[in-house]
Protein backbone atom coordinates (compact mmCIF):
# COMPACT_ATOMS: atom_id res chain seq x y z
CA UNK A 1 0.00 0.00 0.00
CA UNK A 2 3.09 2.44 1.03
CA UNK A 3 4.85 1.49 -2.49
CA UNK A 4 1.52 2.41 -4.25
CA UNK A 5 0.94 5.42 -2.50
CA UNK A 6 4.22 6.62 -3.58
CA UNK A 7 3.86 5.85 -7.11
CA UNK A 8 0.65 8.05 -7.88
CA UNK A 9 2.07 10.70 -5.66
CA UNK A 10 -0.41 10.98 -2.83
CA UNK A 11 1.83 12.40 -0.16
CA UNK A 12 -1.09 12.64 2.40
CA UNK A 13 -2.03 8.49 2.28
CA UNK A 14 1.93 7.97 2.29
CA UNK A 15 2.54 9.70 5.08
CA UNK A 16 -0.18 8.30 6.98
CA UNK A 17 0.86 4.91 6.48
CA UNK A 18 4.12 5.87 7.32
CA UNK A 19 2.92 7.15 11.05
CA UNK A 20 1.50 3.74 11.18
CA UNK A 21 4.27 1.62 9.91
CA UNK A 22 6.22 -0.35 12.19
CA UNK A 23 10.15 -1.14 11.88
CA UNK A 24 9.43 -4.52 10.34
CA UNK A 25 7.73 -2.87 8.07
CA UNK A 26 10.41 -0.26 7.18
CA UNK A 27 13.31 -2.84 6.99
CA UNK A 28 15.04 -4.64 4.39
CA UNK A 29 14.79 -4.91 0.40
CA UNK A 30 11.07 -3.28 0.50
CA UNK A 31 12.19 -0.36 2.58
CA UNK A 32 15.01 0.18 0.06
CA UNK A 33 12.59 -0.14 -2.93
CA UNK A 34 9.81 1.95 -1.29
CA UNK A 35 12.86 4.93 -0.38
CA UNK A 36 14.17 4.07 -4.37
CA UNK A 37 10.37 4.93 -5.91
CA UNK A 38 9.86 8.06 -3.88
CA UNK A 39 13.26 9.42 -4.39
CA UNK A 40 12.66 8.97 -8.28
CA UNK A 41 8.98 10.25 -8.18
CA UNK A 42 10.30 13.68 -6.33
CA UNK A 43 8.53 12.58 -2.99
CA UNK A 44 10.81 14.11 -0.87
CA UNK A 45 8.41 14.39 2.31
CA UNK A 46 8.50 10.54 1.97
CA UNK A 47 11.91 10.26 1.76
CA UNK A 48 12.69 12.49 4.76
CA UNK A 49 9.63 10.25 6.56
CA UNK A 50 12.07 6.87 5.57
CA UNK A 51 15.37 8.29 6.51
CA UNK A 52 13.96 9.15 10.18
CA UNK A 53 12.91 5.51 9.87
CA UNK A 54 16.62 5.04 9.77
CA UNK A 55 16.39 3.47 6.07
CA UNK A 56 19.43 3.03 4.87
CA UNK A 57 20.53 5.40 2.70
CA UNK A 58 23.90 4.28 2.42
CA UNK A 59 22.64 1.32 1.04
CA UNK A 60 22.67 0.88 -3.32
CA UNK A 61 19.63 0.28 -5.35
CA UNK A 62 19.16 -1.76 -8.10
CA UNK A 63 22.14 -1.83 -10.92
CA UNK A 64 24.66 -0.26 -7.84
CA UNK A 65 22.92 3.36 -7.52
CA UNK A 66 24.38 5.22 -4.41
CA UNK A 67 21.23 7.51 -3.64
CA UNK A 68 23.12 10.31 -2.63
CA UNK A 69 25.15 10.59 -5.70
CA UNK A 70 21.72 9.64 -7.61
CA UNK A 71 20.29 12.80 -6.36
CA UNK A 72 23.09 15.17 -6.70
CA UNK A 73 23.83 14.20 -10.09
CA UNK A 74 20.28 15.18 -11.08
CA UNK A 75 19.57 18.38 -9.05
CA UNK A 76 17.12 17.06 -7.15
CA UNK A 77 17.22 19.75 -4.50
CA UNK A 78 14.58 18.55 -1.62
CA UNK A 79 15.40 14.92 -2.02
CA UNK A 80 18.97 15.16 -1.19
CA UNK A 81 18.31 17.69 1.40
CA UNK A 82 16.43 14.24 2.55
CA UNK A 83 18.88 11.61 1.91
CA UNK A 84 21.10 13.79 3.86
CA UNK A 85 19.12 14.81 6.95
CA UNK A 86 20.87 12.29 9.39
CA UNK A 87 24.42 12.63 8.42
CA UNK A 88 26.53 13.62 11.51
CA UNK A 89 29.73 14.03 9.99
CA UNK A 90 29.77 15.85 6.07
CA UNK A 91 33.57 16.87 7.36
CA UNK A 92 34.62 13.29 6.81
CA UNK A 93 36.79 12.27 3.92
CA UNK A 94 34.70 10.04 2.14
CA UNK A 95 31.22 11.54 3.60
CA UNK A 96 27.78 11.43 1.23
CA UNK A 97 28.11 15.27 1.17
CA UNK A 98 31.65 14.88 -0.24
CA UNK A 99 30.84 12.59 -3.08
CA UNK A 100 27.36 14.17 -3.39
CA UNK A 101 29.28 17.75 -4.12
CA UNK A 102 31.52 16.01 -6.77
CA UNK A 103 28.77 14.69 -8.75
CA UNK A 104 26.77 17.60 -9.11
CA UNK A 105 30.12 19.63 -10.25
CA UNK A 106 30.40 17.10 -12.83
CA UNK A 107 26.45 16.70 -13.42
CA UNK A 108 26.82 20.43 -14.12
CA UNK A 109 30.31 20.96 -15.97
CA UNK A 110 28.65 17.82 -18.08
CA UNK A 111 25.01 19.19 -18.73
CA UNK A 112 23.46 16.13 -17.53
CA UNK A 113 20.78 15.62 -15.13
CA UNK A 114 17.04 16.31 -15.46
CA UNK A 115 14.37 18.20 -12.90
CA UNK A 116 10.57 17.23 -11.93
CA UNK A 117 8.85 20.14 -13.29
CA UNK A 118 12.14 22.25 -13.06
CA UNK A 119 15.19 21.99 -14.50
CA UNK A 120 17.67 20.32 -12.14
CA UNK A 121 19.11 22.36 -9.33
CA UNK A 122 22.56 21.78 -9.60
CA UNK A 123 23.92 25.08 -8.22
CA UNK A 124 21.48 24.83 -4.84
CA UNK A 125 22.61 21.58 -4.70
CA UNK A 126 26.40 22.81 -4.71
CA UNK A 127 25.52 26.10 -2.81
CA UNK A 128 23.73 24.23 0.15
CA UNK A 129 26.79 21.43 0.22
CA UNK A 130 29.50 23.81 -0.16
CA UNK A 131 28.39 25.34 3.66
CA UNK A 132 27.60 22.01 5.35
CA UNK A 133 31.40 21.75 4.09
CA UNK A 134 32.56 25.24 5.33
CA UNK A 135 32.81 26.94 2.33
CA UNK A 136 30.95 30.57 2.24
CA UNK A 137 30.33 31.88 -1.14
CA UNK A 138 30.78 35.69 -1.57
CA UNK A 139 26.79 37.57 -2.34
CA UNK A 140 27.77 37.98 -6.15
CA UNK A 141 28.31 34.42 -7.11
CA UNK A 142 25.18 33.10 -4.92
CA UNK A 143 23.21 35.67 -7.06
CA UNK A 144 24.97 34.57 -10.73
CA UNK A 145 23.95 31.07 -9.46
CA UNK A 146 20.45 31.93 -8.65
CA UNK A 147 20.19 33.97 -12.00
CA UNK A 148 21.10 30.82 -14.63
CA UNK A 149 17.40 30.04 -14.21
CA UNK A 150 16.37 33.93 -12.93
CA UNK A 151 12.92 31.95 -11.54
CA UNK A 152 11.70 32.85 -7.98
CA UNK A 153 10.41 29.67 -7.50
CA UNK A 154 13.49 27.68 -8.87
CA UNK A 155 15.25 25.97 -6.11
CA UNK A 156 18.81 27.45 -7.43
CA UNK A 157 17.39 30.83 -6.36
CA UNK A 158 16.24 29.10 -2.62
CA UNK A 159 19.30 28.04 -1.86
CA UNK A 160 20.78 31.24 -2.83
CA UNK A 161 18.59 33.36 -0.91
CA UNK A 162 17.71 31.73 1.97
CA UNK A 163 21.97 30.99 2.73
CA UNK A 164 22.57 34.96 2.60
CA UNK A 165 19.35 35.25 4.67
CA UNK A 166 21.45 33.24 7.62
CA UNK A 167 24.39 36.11 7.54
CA UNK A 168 21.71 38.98 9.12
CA UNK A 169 25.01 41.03 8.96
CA UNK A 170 25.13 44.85 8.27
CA UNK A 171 27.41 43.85 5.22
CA UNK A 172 24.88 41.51 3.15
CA UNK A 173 21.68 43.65 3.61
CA UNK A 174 23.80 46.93 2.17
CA UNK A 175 24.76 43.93 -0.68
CA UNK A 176 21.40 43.07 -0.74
CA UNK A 177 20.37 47.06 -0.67
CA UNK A 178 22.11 47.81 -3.46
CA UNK A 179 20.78 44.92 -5.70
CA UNK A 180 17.18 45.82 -4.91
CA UNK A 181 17.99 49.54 -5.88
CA UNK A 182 18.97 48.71 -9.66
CA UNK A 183 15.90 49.68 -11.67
CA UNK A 184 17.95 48.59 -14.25
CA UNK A 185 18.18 44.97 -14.17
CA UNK A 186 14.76 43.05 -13.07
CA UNK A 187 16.22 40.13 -12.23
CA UNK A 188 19.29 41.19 -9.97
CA UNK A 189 17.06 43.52 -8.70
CA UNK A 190 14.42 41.12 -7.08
CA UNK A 191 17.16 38.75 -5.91
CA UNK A 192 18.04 42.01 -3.63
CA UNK A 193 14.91 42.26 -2.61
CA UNK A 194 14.05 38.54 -1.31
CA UNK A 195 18.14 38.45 -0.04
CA UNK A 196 16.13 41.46 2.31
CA UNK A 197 12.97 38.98 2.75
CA UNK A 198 15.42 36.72 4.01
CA UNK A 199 17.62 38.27 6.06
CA UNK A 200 14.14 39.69 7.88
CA UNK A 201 13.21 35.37 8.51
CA UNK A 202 16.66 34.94 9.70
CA UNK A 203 16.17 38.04 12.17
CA UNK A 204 12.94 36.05 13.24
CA UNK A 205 14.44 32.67 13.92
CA UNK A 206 17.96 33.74 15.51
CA UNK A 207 18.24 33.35 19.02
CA UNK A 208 21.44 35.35 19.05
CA UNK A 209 20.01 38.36 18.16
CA UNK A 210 18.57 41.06 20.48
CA UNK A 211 15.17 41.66 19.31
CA UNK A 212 15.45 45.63 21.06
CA UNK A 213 18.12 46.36 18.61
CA UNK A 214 17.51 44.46 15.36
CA UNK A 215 20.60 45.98 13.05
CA UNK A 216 19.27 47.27 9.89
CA UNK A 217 15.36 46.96 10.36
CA UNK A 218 14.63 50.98 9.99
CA UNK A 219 16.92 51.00 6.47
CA UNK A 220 14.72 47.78 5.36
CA UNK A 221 11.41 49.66 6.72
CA UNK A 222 12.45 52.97 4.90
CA UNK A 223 13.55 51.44 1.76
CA UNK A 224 10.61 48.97 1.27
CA UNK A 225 7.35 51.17 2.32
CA UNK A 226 7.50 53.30 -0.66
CA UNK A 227 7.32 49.84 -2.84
CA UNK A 228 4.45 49.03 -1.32
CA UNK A 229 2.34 52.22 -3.66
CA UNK A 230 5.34 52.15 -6.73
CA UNK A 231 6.33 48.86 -7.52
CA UNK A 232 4.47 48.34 -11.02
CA UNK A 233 5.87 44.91 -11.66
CA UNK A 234 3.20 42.27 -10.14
CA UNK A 235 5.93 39.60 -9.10
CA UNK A 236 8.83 42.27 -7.77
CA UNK A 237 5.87 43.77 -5.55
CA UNK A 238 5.18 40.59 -3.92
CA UNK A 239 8.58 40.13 -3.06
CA UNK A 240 8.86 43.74 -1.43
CA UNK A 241 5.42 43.10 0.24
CA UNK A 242 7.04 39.25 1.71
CA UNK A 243 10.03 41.69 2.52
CA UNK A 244 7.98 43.97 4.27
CA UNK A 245 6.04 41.97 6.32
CA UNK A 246 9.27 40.11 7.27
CA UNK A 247 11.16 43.90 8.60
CA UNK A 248 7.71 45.70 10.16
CA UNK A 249 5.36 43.15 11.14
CA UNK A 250 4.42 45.66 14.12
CA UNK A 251 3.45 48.05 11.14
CA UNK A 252 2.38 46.20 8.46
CA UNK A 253 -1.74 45.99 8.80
CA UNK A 254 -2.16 49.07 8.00
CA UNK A 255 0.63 49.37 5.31
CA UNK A 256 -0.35 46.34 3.33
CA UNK A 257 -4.04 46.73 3.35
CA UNK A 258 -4.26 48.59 0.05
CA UNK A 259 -2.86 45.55 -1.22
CA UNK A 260 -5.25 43.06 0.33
CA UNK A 261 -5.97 40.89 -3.03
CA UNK A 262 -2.36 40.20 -3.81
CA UNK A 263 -1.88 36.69 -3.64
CA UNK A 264 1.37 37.18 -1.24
CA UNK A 265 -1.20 39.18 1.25
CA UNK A 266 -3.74 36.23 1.16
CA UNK A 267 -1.15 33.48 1.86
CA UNK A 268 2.06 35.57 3.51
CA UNK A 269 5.24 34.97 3.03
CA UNK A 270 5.30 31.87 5.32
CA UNK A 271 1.90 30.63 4.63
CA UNK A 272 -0.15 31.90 6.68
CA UNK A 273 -2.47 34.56 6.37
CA UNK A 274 -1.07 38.45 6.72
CA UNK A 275 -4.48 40.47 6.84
């Protein structure tokens, strides 16, 4: 029932037999095949559901397929994200992150590699394995990466975004400033914007910040606001307004509710409702 869950893609049933599944059920050749179909049909909540089953993802499919390199090799962003979730040690010489960086440098240098509804996401893939490994990217090649596809919703651009979101330094958002202040280039310019959309989540999750002194909250608030009535372009405004409501939730209400129909005011930045 899991295995045919998986293969017409209902997450919900899936995961509900998963809550109900017991180790025997999860161990195994079946537990490999069931982690094997949901990897390849994009199912990554299933796959993260399996690996905190402890399902070996060390171990090789069919024809000798190490999953991790499987998944690098064809950008599939979420799913290795997945494969990797329980890996204590990506320092270690040979360690899945390791060989799972080397094959999408070669997946990409080689143009191989194909996407579910996307095309692969090599360069997250790289980006996010490059910092489990210690190695911090400077703000102008995250942002070349996330422009090869220059999609919002590509998971090249995620990676990108939400890694310079982390820094909540003084340095990235005047990066990120300067980006969103180029009227003349679309693309760079909304990747400045959500880098600010970001770095106001990161604000909201750190726990090493002091919330009476957030550094750089006024410039965001100053910056964005007049967006919020100028901004002509449909997809760049709901970026500023995500932005916004990130920097000056205390203010937003009344700031946003000209905006009320926008899609991004309906759902928020986060999912859940803004007004």
């Amino acid at each position: 029932m899991l295995l045919a869950a998986v293969e017409r893609e209902d997450d919900d049933a899936a995961l509900e037999l998963l809550h109900d599944a017991t180790a025997d059920d999860l161990a195994g050749d079946d537990a490999v095949t069931l982690l094997t179909a949901a990897a390849h049909a994009g199912r990554d909540k299933v796959v993260d559901h399996l690996v905190a089953w402890d399902v070996d993802v060390s171990r090789p499919w069919d024809g000798d397929v190490d999953p991790v390199t499987w998944a690098a090799e064809n950008g599939r962003y979420w799913v290795l994200q997945a494969l990797l979730s329980r890996c204590s040690d990506p320092l270690g010489s040979d360690s899945p992150h390791r060989r799972a960086l080397r094959a999408a440098q070669e997946a990409l240098a080689s143009g191989t590699g194909a996407g579910i509804g996307q095309p692969p996401a090599h360069w997250g893939v790289i980006t996010d394995l490059e910092v489990a490994l210690g190695v911090h990217r400077s703000p102008d090649e995250l942002m070349a990466r996330a422009l090869v596809h220059a999609d919002p919703d590509h998971d090249d651009w995620f990676a990108s975004v939400f890694h310079l979101g982390l820094r909540i330094d003084q340095e990235t958002f005047d990066w990120a400033l300067e980006a969103a202040q180029d009227t003349s280039d679309r693309d760079r310019r909304r990747f400045g914007l959500d880098t600010i959309n970001h770095l106001g989540i990161g604000l909201s999750v750190s726990v090493d910040v002091d919330d009476t002194e957030l550094p750089f909250t006024r410039e965001a608030e100053d910056f964005l606001r007049p967006l919020l009535h100028s901004e002509q372009d449909p997809r760049t405004l709901s970026i500023a307004l995500a932005a916004f409501g990130e920097h000056c939730s205390s203010d937003m209400a009344p700031a946003l509710l000209p905006h009320a129909d926008h899609p991004v005011n309906r759902t928020g930045s986060n999912g859940g409702s803004i007004l």
